[in-house]
Protein backbone atom coordinates (compact mmCIF):
# COMPACT_ATOMS: atom_id res chain seq x y z
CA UNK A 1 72.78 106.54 88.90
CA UNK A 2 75.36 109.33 89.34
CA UNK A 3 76.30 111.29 92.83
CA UNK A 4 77.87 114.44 91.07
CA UNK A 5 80.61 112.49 88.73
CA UNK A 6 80.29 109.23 91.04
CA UNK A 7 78.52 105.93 89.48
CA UNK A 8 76.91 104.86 92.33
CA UNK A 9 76.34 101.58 91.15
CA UNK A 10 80.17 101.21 90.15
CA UNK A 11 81.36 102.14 93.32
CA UNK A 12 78.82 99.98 95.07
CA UNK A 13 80.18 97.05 93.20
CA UNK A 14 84.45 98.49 93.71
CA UNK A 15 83.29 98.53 97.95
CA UNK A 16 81.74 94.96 97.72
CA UNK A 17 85.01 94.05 95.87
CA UNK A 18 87.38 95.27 98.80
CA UNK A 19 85.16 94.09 101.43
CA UNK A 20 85.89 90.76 99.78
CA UNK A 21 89.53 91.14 98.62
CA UNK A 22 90.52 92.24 102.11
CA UNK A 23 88.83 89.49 104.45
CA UNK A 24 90.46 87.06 102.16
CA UNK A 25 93.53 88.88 102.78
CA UNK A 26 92.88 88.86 106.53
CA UNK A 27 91.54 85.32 106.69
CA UNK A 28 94.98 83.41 105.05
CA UNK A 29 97.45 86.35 106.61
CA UNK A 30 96.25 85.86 109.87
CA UNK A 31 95.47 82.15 109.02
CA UNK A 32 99.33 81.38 108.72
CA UNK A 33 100.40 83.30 111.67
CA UNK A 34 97.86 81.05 113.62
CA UNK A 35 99.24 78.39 112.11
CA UNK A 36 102.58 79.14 113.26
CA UNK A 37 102.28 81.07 116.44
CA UNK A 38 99.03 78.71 118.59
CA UNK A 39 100.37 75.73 119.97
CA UNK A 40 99.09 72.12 118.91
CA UNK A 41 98.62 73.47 115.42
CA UNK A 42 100.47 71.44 112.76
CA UNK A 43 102.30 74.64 111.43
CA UNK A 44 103.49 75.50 115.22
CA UNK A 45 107.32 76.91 114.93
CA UNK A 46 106.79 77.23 111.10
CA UNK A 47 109.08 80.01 111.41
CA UNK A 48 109.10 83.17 109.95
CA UNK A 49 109.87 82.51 106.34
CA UNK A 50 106.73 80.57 106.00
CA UNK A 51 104.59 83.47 107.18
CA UNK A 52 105.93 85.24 104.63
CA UNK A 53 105.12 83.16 101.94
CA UNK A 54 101.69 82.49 103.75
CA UNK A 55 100.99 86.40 103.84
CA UNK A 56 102.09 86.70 99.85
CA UNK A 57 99.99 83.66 99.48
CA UNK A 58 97.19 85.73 100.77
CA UNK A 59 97.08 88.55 98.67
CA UNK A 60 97.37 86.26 95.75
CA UNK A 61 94.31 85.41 96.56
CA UNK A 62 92.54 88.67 97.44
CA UNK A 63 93.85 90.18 94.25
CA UNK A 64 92.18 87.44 92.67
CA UNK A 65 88.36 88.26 94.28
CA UNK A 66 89.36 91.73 94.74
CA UNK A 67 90.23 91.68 90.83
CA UNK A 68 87.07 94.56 89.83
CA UNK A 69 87.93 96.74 92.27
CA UNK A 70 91.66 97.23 91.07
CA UNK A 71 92.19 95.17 94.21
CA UNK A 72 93.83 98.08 96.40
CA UNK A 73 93.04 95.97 99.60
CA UNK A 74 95.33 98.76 101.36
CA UNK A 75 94.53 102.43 102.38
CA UNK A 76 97.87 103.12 101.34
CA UNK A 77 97.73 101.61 97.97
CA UNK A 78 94.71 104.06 97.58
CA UNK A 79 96.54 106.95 99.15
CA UNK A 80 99.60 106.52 97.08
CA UNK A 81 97.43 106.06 93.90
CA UNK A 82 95.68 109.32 94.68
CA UNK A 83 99.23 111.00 95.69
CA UNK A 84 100.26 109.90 92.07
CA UNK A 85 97.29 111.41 90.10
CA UNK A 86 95.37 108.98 89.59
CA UNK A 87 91.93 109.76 87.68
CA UNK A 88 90.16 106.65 88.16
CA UNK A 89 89.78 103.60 90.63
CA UNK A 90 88.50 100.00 89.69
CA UNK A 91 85.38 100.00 87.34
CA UNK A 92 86.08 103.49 85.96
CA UNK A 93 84.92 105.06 89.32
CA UNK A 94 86.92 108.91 89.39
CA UNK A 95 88.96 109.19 92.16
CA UNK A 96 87.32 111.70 94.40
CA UNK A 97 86.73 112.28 98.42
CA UNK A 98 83.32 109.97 98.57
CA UNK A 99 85.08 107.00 96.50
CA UNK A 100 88.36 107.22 98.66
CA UNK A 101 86.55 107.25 102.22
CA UNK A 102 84.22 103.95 100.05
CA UNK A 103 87.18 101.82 98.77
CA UNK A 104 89.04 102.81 102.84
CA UNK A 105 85.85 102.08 104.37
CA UNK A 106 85.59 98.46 102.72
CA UNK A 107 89.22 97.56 103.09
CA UNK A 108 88.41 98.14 106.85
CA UNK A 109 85.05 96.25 107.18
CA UNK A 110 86.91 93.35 105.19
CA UNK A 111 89.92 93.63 107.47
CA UNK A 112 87.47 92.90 110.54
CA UNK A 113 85.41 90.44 108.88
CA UNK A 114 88.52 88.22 107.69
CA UNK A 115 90.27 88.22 111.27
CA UNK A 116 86.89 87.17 112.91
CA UNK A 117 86.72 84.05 110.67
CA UNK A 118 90.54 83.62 111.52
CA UNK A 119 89.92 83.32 114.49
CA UNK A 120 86.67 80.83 114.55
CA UNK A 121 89.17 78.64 112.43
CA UNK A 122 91.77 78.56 114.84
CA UNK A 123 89.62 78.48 117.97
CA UNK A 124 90.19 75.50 119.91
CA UNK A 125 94.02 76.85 119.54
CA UNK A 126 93.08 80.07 120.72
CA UNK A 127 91.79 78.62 124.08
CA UNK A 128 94.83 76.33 124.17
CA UNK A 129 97.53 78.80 123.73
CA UNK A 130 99.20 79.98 127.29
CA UNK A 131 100.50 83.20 126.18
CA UNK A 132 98.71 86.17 125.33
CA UNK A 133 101.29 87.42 123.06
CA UNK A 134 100.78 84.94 120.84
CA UNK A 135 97.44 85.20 120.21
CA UNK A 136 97.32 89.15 119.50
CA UNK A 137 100.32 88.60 117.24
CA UNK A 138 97.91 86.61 115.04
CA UNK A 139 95.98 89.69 114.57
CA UNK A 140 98.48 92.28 114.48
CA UNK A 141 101.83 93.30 114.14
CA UNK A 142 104.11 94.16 117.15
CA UNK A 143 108.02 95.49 117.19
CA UNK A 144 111.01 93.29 117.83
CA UNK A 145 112.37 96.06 119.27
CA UNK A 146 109.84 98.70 120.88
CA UNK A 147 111.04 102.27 119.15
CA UNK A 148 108.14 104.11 117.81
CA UNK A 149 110.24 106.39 115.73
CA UNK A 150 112.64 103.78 113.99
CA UNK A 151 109.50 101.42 113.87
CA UNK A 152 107.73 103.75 111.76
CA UNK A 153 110.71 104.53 109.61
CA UNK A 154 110.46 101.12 108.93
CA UNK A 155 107.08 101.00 107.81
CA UNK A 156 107.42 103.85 105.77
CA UNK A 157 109.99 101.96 104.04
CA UNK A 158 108.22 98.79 103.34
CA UNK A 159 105.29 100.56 102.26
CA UNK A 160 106.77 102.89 99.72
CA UNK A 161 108.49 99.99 98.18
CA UNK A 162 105.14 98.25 98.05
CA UNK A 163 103.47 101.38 96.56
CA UNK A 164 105.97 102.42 93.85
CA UNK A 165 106.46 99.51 92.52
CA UNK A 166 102.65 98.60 92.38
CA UNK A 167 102.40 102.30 91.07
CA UNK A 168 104.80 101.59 88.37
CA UNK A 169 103.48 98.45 86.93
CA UNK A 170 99.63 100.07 87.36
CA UNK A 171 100.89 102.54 85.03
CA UNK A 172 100.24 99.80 82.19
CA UNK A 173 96.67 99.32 82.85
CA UNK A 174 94.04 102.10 83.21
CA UNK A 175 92.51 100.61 86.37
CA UNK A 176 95.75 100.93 88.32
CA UNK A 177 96.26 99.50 91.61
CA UNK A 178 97.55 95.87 92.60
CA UNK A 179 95.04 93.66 89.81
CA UNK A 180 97.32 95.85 87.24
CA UNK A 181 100.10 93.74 88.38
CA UNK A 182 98.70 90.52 88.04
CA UNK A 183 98.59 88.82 91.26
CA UNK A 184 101.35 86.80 91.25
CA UNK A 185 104.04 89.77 90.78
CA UNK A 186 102.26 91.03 93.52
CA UNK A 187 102.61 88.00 95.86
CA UNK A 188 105.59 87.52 95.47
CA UNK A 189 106.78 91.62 96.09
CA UNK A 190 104.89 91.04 99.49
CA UNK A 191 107.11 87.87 100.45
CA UNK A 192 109.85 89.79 99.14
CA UNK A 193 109.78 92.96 101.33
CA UNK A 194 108.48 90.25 104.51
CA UNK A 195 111.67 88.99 103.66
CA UNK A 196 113.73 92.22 103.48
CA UNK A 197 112.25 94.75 105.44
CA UNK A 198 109.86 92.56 107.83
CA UNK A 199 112.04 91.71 110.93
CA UNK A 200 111.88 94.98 112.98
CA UNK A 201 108.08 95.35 112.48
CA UNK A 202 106.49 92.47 111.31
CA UNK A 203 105.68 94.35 107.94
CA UNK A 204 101.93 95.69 108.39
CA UNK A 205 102.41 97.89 105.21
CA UNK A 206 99.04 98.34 105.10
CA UNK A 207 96.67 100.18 108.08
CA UNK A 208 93.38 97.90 107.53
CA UNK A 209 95.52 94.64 107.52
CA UNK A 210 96.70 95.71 111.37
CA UNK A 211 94.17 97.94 112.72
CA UNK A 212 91.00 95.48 111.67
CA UNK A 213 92.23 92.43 113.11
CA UNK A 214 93.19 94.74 116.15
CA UNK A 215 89.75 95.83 116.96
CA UNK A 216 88.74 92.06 116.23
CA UNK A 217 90.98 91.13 118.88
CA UNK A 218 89.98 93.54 120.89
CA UNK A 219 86.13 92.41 121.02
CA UNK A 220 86.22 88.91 120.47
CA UNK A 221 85.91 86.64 123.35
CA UNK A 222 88.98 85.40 123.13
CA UNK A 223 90.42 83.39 126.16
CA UNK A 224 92.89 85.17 128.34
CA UNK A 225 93.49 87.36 125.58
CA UNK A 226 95.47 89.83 127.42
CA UNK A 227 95.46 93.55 125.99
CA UNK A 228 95.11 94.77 122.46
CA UNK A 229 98.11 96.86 122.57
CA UNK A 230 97.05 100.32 121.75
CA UNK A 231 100.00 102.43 122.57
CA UNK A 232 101.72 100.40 119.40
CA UNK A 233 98.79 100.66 117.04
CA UNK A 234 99.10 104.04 115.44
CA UNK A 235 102.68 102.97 114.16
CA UNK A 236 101.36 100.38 111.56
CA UNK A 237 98.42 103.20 110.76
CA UNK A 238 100.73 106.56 109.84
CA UNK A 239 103.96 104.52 108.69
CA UNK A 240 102.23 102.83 105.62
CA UNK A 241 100.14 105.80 105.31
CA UNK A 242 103.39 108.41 105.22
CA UNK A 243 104.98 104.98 102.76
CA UNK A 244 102.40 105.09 100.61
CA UNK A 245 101.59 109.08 100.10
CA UNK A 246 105.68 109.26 99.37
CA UNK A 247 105.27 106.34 97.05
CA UNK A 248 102.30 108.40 95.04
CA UNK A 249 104.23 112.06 95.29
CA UNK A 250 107.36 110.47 93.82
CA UNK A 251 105.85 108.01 91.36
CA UNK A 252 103.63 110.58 89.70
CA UNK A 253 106.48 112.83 88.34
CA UNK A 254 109.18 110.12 88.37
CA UNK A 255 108.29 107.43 86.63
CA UNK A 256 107.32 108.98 83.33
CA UNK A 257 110.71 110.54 83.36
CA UNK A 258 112.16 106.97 83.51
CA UNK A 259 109.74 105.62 80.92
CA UNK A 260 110.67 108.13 78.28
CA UNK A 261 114.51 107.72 78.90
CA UNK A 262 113.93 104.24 77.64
């Protein structure tokens, strides 16, 4: 079945695949932060490295279910991808307006779906833990230091590295995206920029990874939950977004140029 040049059916199967990929994300990411952050869990004061590892961990493992889809799992994977010229998206679906608001859409509805189970894992720690701080920062990502403009400098940042170098080694298959990679490469970036680039921000790199465990947060009945912290959320939305777009503009014409020097 065809919507102008859209398989329907394809891109049915690509959203079920993000929907999927991303909760698994969401579920480990936020998963180890619980872990770490909620007192009387075993993984209390894991410190930071290990949620680093946990969060590369994670998308290990929704590249893995995600695997049909190209595994984007990000808005700004699929923004960068698009930026780049990319023709086609996960089961040869062509990149277009419907299958970009689909794959965004699912990474979203994933991102929502994984915190919620996150947080009916962790619940007795939920209800335990004193300080509302804690708790939100299982769902989202908050500044060390509170400067919108340097903190979104520093997404940007984090993201385009994410996005040109998944860019780069997508090049070699013709689904693109993160499953290109393999998912261990990509694991293993992700600890790598949490372990570079993730003090100042708490890396969100990704809008559906913050702002769906955000709304989560925000209408769960969570015990003395405190506030969802809207003033901060747009940062972790336009930084990766403005990341990954760069990523796409730059990779498109750049890395060709590098390939054929070789």
């Amino acid at each position: 079945m065809l919507l102008g040049k859209v398989n329907v059916d394809n891109l049915g199967l690509d959203f079920l695949s993000e929907v999927v990929g991303t909760a698994m994300l969401i579920l480990l990411g936020c998963g180890v932060v619980a872990n770490v952050a909620l007192v009387k869990n075993k993984g209390n004061n894991g410190g930071f490295l290990m949620v680093n590892f946990g969060w590369g961990l994670a998308v290990f493992a929704g590249v893995i279910v995600a695997y049909n889809s190209g595994a984007h799992l990000n808005p700004a994977v699929t923004l960068g991808l698009v930026a780049s010229g990319a023709k086609e998206f996960g089961l040869g679906v062509p990149v277009s307006f419907l299958s970009v608001i689909v794959y965004i859409l699912g990474q979203f509805i994933g991102a929502i779906i994984g915190a919620v189970v996150a947080w009916a894992a962790h619940k007795q720690h939920f209800d335990d833990e004193p300080e509302p701080a804690n708790k939100l920062g299982v769902f989202s990502t908050g500044p060390a230091i509170r400067s919108y403009g340097w903190n979104v400098v520093t997404e940007i940042i984090g993201t385009f590295v994410l996005v040109f170098v998944v860019i780069g080694f997508g090049r070699q298959s013709p689904g693109g995206g993160l499953a290109a990679l393999g998912a261990l490469p990509v694991a293993l970036l992700v600890v790598g920029i949490g372990a570079s680039l993730g003090g100042p921000t708490g890396y969100a790199i990704n809008p559906a990874r913050d702002l769906g465990p955000r709304i989560a947060h925000f209408f769960l009945p969570i015990k003395g939950k405190g506030k969802s912290d809207w003033a901060y959320s747009w940062v972790p939305v336009v930084g990766p977004i403005i990341g990954g777009v760069l990523a796409g503009l730059l990779a498109g014409p750049l890395l060709p140029i590098i390939a054929m020097a070789k």
